[in-house]
C-alpha atoms as a PDB file:
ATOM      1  CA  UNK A   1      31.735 128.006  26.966  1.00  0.00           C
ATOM      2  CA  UNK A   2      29.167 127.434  29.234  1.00  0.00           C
ATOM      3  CA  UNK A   3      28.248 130.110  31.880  1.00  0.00           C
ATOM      4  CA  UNK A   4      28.204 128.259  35.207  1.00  0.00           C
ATOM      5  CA  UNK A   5      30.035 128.393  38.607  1.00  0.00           C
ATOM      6  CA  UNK A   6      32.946 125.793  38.630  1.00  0.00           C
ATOM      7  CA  UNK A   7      32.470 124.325  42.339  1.00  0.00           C
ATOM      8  CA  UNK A   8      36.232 122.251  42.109  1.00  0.00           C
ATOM      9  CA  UNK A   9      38.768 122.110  39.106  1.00  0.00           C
ATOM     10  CA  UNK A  10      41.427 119.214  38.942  1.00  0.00           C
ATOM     11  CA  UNK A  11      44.004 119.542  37.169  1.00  0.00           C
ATOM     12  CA  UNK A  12      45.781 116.187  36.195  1.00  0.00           C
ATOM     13  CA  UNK A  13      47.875 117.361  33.376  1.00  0.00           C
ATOM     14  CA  UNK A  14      51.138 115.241  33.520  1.00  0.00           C
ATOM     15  CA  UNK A  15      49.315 112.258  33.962  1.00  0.00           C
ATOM     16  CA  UNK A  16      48.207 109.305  32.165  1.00  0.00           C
ATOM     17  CA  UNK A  17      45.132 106.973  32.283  1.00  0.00           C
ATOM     18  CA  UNK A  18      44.277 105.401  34.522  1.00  0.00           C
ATOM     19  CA  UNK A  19      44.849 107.931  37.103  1.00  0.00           C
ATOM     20  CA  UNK A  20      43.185 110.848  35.942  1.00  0.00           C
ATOM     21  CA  UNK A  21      40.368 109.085  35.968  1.00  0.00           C
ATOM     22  CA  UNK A  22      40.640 107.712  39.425  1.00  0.00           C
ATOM     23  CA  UNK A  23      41.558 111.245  40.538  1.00  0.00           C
ATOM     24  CA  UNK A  24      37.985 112.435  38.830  1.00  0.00           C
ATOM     25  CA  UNK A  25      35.628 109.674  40.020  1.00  0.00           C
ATOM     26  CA  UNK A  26      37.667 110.371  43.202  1.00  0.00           C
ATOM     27  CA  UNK A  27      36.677 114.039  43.491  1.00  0.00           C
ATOM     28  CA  UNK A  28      33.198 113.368  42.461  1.00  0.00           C
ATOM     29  CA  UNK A  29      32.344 111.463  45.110  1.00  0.00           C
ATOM     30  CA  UNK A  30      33.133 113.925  47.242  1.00  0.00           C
ATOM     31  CA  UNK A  31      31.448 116.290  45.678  1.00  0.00           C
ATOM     32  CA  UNK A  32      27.410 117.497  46.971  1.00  0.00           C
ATOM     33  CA  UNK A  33      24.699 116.556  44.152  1.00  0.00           C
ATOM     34  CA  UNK A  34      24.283 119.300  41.638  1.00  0.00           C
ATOM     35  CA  UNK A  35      27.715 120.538  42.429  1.00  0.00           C
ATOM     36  CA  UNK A  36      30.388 120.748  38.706  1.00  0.00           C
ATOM     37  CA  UNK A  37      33.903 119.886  38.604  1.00  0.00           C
ATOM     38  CA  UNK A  38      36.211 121.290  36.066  1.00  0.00           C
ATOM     39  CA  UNK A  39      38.922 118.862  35.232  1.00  0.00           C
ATOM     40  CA  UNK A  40      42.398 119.743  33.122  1.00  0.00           C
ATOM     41  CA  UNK A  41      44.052 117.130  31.618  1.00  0.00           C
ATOM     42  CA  UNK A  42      46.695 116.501  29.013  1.00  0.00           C
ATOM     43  CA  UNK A  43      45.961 112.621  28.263  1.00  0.00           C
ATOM     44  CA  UNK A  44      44.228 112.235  24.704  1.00  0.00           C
ATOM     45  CA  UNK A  45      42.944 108.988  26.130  1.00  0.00           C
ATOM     46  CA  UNK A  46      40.573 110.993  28.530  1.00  0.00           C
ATOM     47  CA  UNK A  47      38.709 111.841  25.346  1.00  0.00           C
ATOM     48  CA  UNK A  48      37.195 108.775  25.576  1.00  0.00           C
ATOM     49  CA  UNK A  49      37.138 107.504  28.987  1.00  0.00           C
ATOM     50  CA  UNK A  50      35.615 110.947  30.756  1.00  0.00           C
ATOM     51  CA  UNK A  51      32.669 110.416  29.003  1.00  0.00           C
ATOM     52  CA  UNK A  52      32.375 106.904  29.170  1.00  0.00           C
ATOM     53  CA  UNK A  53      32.591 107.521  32.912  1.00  0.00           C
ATOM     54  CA  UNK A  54      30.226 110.048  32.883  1.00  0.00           C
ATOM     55  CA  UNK A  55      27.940 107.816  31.284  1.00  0.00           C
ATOM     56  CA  UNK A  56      28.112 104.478  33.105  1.00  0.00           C
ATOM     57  CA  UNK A  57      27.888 106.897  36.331  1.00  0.00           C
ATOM     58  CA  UNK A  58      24.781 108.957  36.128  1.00  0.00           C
ATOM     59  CA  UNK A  59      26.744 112.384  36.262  1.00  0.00           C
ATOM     60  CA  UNK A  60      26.502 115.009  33.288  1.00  0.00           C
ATOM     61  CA  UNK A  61      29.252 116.116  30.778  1.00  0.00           C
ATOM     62  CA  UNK A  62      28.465 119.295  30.540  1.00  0.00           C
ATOM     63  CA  UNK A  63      31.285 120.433  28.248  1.00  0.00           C
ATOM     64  CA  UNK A  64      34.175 118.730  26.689  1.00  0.00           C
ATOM     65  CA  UNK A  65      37.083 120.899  24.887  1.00  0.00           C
ATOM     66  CA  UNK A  66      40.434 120.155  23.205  1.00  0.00           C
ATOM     67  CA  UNK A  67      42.593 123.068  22.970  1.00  0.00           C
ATOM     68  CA  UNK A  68      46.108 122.371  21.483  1.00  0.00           C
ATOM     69  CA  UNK A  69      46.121 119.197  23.759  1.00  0.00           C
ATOM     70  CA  UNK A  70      45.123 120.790  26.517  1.00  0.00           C
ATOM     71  CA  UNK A  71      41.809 118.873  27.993  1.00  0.00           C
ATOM     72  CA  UNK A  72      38.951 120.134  30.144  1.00  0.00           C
ATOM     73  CA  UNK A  73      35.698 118.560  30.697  1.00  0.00           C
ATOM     74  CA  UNK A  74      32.689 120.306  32.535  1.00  0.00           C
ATOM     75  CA  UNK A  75      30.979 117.277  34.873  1.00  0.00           C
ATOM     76  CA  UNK A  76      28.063 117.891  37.355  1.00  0.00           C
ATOM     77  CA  UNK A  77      27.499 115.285  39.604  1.00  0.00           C
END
């Protein structure tokens, strides 16, 4: 895991595409440059779509982990 200070975490668990990702681009956008979000999420389509978000939106993917279904990506804006 990677060693950093979490400024927000969303959790979204319970939830299904395409609102945890509204919720995340959302949060990050409210978020200062620099700062990282921790989201939680339970949706295996997030897999995908995080990082494709992450991508097409200049902000970094810092981690990405799957633990027994559980899902939590590391972003910094």
């Amino acid at each position: 895991m990677i060693d950093l200070r979490i400024d927000k975490v969303l959790d979204v668990k319970g939830l299904i595409c395409p609102r945890p990702m509204i919720m995340t681009m959302s949060t990050l956008r409210s978020m200062n440059p620099g700062q990282v979000l921790k989201v939680i999420c339970n949706d295996s389509t997030t897999k995908h779509s995080v990082p494709g978000l992450c991508e097409r939106s200049s902000f970094k993917l810092l981690e990405m982990k799957d633990e027994n279904g559980i899902i939590s990506f590391v972003i910094q804006k």
